[in-house]
Every structure is written in structure tokens, then in C-alpha cells.
C-alpha atoms as a PDB file:
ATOM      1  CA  UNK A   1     102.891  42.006 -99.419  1.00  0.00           C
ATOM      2  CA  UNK A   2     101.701  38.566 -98.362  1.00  0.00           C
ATOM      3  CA  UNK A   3      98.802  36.380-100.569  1.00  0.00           C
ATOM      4  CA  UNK A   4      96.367  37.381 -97.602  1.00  0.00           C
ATOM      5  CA  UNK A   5      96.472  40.981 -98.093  1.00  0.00           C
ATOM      6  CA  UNK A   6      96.783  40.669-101.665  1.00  0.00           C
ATOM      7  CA  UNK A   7      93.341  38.580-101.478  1.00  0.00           C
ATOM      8  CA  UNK A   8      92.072  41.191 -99.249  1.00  0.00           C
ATOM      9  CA  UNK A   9      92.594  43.634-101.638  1.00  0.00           C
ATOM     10  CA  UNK A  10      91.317  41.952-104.761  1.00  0.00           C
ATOM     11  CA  UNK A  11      88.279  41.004-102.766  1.00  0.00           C
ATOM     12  CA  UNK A  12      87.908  44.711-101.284  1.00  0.00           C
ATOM     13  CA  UNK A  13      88.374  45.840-105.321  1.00  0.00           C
ATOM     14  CA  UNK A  14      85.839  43.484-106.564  1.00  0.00           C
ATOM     15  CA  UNK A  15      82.995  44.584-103.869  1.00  0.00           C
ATOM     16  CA  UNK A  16      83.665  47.839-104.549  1.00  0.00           C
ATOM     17  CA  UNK A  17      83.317  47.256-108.174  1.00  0.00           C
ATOM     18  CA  UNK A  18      79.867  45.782-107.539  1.00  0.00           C
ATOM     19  CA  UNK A  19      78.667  48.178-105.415  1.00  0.00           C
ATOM     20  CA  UNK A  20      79.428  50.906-107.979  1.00  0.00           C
ATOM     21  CA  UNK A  21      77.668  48.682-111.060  1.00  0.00           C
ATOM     22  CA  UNK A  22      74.780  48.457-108.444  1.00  0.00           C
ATOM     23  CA  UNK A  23      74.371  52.063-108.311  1.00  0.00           C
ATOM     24  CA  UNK A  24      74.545  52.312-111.746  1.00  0.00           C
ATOM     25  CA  UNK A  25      72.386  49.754-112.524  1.00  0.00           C
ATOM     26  CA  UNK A  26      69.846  51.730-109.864  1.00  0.00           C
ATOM     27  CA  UNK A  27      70.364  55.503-111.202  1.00  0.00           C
ATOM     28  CA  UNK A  28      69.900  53.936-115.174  1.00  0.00           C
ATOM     29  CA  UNK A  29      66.595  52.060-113.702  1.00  0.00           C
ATOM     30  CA  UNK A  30      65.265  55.645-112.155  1.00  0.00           C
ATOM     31  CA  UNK A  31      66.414  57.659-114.953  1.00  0.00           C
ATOM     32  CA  UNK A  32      64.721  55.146-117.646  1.00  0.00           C
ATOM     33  CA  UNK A  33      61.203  55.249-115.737  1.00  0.00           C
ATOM     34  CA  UNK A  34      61.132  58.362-116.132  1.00  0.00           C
ATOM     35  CA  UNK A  35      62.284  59.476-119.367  1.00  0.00           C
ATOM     36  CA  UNK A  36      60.280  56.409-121.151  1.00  0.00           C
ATOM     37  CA  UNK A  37      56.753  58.153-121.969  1.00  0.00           C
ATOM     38  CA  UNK A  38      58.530  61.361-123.652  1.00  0.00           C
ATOM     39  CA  UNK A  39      60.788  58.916-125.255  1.00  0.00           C
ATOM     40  CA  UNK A  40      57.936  57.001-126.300  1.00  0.00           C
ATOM     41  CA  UNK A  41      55.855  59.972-128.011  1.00  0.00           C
ATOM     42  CA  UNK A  42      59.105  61.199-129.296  1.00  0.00           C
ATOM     43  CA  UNK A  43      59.779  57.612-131.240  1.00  0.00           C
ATOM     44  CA  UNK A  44      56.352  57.397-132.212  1.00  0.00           C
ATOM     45  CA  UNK A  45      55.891  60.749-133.923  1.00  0.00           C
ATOM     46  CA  UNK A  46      58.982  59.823-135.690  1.00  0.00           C
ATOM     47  CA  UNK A  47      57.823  56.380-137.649  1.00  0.00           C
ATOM     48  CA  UNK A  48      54.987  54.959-139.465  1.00  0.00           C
ATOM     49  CA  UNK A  49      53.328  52.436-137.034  1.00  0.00           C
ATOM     50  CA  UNK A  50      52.852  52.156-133.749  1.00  0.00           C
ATOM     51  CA  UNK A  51      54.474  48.527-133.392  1.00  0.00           C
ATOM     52  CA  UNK A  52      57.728  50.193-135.176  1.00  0.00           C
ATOM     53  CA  UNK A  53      57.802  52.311-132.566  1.00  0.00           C
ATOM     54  CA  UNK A  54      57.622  49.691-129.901  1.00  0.00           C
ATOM     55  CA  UNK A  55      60.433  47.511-131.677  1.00  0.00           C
ATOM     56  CA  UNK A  56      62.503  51.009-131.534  1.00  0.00           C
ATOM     57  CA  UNK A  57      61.750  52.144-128.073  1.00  0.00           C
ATOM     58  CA  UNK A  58      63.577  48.563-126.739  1.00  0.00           C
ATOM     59  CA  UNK A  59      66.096  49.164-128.868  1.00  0.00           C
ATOM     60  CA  UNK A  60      66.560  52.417-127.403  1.00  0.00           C
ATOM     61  CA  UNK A  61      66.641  51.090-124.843  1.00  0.00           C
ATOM     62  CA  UNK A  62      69.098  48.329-124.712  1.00  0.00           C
ATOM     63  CA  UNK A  63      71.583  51.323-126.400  1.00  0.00           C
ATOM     64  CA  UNK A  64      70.972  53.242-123.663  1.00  0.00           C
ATOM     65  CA  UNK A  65      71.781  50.342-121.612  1.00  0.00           C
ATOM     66  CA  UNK A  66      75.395  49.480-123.433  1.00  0.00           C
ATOM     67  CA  UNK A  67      76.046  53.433-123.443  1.00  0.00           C
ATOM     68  CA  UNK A  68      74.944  54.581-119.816  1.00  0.00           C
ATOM     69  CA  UNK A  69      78.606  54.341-118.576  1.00  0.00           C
ATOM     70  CA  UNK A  70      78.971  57.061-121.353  1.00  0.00           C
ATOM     71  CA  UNK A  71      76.161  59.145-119.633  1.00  0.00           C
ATOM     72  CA  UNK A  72      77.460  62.410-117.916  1.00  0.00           C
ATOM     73  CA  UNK A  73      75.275  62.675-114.815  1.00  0.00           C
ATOM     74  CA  UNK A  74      75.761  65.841-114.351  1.00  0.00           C
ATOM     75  CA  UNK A  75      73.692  67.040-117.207  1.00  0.00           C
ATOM     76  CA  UNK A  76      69.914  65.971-117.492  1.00  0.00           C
ATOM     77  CA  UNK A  77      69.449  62.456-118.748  1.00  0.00           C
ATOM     78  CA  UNK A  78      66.548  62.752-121.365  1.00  0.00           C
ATOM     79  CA  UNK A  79      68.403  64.500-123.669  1.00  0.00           C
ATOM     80  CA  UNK A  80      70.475  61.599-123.917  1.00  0.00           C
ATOM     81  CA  UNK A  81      68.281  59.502-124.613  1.00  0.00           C
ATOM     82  CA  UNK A  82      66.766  61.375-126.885  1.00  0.00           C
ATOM     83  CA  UNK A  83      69.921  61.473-128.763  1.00  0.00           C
ATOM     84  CA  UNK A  84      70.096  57.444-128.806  1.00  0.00           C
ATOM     85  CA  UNK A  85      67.095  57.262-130.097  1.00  0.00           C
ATOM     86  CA  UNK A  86      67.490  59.771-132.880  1.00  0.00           C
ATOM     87  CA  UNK A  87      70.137  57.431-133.911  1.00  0.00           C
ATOM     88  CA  UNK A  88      67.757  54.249-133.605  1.00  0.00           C
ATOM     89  CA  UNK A  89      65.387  56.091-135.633  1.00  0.00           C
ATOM     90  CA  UNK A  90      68.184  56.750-138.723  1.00  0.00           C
ATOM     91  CA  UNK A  91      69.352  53.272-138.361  1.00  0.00           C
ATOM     92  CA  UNK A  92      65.264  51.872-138.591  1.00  0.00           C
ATOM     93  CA  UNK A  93      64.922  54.249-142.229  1.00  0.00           C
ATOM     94  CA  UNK A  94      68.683  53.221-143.444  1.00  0.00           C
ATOM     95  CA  UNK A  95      67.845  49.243-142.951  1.00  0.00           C
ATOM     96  CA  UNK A  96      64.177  49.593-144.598  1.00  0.00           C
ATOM     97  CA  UNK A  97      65.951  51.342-147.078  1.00  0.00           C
ATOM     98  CA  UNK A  98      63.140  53.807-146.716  1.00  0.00           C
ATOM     99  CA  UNK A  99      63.310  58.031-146.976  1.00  0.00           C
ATOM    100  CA  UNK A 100      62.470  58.859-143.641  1.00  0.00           C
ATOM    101  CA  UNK A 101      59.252  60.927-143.151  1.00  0.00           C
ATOM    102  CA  UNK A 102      60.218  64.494-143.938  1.00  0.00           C
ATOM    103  CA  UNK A 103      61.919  65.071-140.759  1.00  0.00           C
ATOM    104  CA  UNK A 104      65.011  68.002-141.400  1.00  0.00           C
ATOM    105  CA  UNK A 105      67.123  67.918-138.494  1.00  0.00           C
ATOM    106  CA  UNK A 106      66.126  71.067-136.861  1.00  0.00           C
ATOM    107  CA  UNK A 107      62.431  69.108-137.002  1.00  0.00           C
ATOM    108  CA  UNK A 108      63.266  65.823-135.509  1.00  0.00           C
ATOM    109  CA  UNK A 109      65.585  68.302-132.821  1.00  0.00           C
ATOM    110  CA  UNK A 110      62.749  70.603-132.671  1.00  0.00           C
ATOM    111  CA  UNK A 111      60.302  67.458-131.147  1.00  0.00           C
ATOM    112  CA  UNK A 112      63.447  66.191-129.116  1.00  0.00           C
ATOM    113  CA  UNK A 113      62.787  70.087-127.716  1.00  0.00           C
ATOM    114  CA  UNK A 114      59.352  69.700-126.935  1.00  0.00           C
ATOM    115  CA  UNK A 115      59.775  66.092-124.831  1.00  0.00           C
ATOM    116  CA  UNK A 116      62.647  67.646-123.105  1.00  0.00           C
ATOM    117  CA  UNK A 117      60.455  70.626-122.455  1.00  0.00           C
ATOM    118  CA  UNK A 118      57.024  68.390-121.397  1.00  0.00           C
ATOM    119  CA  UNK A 119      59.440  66.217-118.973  1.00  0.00           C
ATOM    120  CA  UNK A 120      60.856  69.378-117.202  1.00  0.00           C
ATOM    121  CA  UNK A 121      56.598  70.100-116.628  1.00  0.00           C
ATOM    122  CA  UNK A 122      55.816  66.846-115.383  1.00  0.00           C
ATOM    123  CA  UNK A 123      58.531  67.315-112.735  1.00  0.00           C
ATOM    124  CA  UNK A 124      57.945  70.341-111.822  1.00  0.00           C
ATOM    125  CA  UNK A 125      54.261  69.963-111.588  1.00  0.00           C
ATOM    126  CA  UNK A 126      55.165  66.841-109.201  1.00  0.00           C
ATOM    127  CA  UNK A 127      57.360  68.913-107.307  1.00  0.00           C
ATOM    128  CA  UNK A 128      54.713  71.153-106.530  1.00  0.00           C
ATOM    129  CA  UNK A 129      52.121  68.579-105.917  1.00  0.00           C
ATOM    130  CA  UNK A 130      54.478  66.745-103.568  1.00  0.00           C
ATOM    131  CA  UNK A 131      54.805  70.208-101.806  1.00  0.00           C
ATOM    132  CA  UNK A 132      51.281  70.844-101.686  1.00  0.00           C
ATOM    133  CA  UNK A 133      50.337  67.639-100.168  1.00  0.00           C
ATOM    134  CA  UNK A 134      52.830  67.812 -97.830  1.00  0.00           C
ATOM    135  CA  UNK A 135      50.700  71.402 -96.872  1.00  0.00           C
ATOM    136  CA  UNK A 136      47.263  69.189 -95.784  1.00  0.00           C
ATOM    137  CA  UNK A 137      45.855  67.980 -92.458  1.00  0.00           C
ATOM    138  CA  UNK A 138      46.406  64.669 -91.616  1.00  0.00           C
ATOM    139  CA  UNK A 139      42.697  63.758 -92.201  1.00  0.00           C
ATOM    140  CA  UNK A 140      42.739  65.225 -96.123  1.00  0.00           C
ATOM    141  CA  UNK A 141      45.931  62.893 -96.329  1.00  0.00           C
ATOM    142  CA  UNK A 142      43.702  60.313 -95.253  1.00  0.00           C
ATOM    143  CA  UNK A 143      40.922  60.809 -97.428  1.00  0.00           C
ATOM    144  CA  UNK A 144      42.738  60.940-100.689  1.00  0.00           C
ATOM    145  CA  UNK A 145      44.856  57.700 -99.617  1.00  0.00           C
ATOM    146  CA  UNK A 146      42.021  55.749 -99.145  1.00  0.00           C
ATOM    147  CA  UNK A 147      40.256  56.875-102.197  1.00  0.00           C
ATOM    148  CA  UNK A 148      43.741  56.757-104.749  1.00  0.00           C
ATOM    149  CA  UNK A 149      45.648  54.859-102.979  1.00  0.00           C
ATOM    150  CA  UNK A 150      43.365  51.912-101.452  1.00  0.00           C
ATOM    151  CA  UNK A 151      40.849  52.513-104.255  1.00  0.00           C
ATOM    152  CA  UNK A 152      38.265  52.492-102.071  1.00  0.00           C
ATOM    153  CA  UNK A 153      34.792  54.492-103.397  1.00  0.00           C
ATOM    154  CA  UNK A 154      33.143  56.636-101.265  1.00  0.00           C
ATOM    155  CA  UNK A 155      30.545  54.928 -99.685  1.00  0.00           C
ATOM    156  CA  UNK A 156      33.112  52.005 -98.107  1.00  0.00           C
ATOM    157  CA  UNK A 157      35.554  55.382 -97.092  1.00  0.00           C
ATOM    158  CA  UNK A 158      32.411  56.515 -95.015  1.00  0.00           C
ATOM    159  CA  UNK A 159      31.584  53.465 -93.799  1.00  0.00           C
ATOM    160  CA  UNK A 160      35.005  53.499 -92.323  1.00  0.00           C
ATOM    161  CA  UNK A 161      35.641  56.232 -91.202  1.00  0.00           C
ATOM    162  CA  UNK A 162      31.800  57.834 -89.861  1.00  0.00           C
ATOM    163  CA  UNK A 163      30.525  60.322 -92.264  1.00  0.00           C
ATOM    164  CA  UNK A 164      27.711  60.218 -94.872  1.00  0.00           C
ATOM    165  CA  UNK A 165      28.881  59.195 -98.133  1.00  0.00           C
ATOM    166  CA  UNK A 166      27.915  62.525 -99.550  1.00  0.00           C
ATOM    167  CA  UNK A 167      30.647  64.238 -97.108  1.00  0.00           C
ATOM    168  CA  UNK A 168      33.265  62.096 -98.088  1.00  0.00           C
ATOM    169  CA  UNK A 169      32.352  63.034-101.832  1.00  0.00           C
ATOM    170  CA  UNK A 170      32.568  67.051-100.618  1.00  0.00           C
ATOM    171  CA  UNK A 171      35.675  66.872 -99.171  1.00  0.00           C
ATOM    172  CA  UNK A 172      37.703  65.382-101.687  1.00  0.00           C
ATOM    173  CA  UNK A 173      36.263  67.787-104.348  1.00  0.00           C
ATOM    174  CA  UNK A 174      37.279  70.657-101.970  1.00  0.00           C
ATOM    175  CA  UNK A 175      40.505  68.421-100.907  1.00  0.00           C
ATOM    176  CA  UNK A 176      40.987  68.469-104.925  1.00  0.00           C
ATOM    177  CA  UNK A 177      39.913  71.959-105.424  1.00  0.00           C
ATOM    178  CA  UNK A 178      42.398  73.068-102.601  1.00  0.00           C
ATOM    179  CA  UNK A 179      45.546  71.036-104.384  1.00  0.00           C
ATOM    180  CA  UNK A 180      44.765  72.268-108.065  1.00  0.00           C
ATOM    181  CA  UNK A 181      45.386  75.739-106.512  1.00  0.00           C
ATOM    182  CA  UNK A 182      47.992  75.230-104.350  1.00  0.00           C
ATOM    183  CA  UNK A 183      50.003  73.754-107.627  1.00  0.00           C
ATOM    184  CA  UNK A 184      49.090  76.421-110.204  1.00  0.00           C
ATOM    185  CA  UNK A 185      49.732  79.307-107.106  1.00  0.00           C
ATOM    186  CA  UNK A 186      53.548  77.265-106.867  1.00  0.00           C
ATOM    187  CA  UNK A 187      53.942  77.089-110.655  1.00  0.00           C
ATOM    188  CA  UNK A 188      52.863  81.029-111.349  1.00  0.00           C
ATOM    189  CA  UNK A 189      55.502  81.467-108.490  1.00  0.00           C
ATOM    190  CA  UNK A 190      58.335  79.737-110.099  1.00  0.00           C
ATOM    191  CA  UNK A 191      57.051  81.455-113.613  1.00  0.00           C
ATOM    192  CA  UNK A 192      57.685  84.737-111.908  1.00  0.00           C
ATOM    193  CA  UNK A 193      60.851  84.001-110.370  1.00  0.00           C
ATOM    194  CA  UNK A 194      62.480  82.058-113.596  1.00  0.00           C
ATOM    195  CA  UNK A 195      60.767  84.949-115.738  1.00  0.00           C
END
């Protein structure tokens, strides 16, 4: 083999390298976003002050960081992370030579539970939401974007688009009424189904 196809080859290697880092880099971003606020509430009910549980949760995170190329993705990533920061949170009570606040193991896994459990909600109450909003007329679409989306109060929306400000208000309480039961008629579906 010549030094041109060796370069080739190293060059080929080293993209592909990248590209796979960049992934990485991408699926630990995702997974982090969304695992934060139950990691969060997890390391707070575990120490003494809020700003100890701050100084934890980036140390969490930068763990989670070093360790995501230990991460099976195959299995759901929370728990993980959960697990790091149990181990941030023995570390923070070894080094201020503190007893930890009466937290047995199956406690501390117990609340690692609960997260988990809250997380799995979340997603699956998104899930449906995303379904149910997929279910509306263009117009209702319309409505809600330019009241959550733009931020834009009544009034202006009726201004825009030709109603009375009171029939904006109307429809996006039925608009509203209309989603919460669409998601709870999804979820008592699923409760069935899983049950």
C-alpha cells in the first residue's frame, strides 16, 4: 500500500471517528435535557441546601460526561444517571465528613424509583399531547401557536386574525378543554392496555 492510500485511510478513520464523537456528544446533550429536572429533585431531596445541590448536580454532570461512553443505550438513560449521582451524593457526605441524612439504601433507591417513575409520566404524557395536537384543525393549531408560542394575548390574536377578543378567549378554553381530554382518554388507554 502506497502513502496516498495509507493517508486516505487515516483520514477516512479520523472522520469517522468524529462523526461518531459527534453523535455522542448529540445523544448525551438530548439525554441530559431531559433527565436534568428528576435528577435535580432527586439531588436535592438528598442534601441539606439547595446550593449543595447545585454544586452536585454539575458534578453529576461532568461524571456523566467522563462516563457516557460507559452508557448502554439500549437501556433507559435516567437510571444511569441516577446511579452517578448516588455516588456524587456519598462522595459530598464522605468529604464533609458528615453522616448523611438518614438515607438506607433501599430509601435513597426508593426516590431514584420515584424520578425514574415521574420521567416515564412526563414522556408519556408528551407523547400523548404530541398525538393529540397532531388530532386538531389547522385553525386550533393556529390559535394556541399564537397564544404559547408567539405569546401574543388575546386581544392582539383577534386583532389579527378577525374575531372579538372574547371568541378568541372561548376557543382556546374549549381548544384546552378538548386536549386535557384527548390526553387523559390516551393515558386511561395505555393504563388499560399495560394493566
Amino acid at each position: 500500500m502506497d502513502n496516498s492510500q495509507n493517508l486516505k485511510q487515516e483520514t477516512s478513520r479520523e472522520s469517522n471517528q468524529e462523526l461518531l464523537q459527534a453523535q455522542s456528544r448529540e445523544l448525551l446533550a438530548r439525554n441530559w435535557m431531559k433527565a436534568q429536572p428528576s435528577l435535580l429533585a432527586f439531588i436535592v431531596s438528598s442534601t441539606p441546601q439547595f446550593s449543595d445541590a447545585e454544586d452536585l448536580l454539575h458534578e453529576v454532570a461532568a461524571e456523566v460526561a467522563l462516563r457516557f461512553n460507559q452508557y448502554d443505550q439500549n437501556r433507559p438513560f435516567l437510571p444511569w444517571a441516577l446511579w452517578v449521582a448516588k455516588m456524587k451524593i456519598a462522595d459530598f457526605y464522605r468529604s464533609k465528613k458528615r453522616t448523611p441524612v438518614v438515607f438506607v439504601g433501599e430509601s435513597i433507591d426508593a426516590v431514584a424509583e420515584v424520578c425514574t417513575r415521574v420521567q416515564l409520566n412526563l414522556d408519556e404524557e408528551k407523547g400523548a399531547l404530541e398525538n393529540c395536537l397532531s388530532q386538531l384543525t389547522d385553525r386550533s393549531r393556529e390559535l394556541l401557536h399564537l397564544r404559547y408560542t408567539q405569546e401574543m394575548k388575546p386581544q392582539d390574536i383577534s386583532e389579527k386574525l378577525g374575531l372579538t377578543p372574547g371568541s378568541v378567549r372561548v376557543s382556546l378554553s374549549r381548544i384546552r378543554s378538548a386536549l386535557t381530554q384527548c390526553v387523559k382518554n390516551i393515558l386511561s388507554r395505555k393504563q388499560v392496555t399495560n394493566g
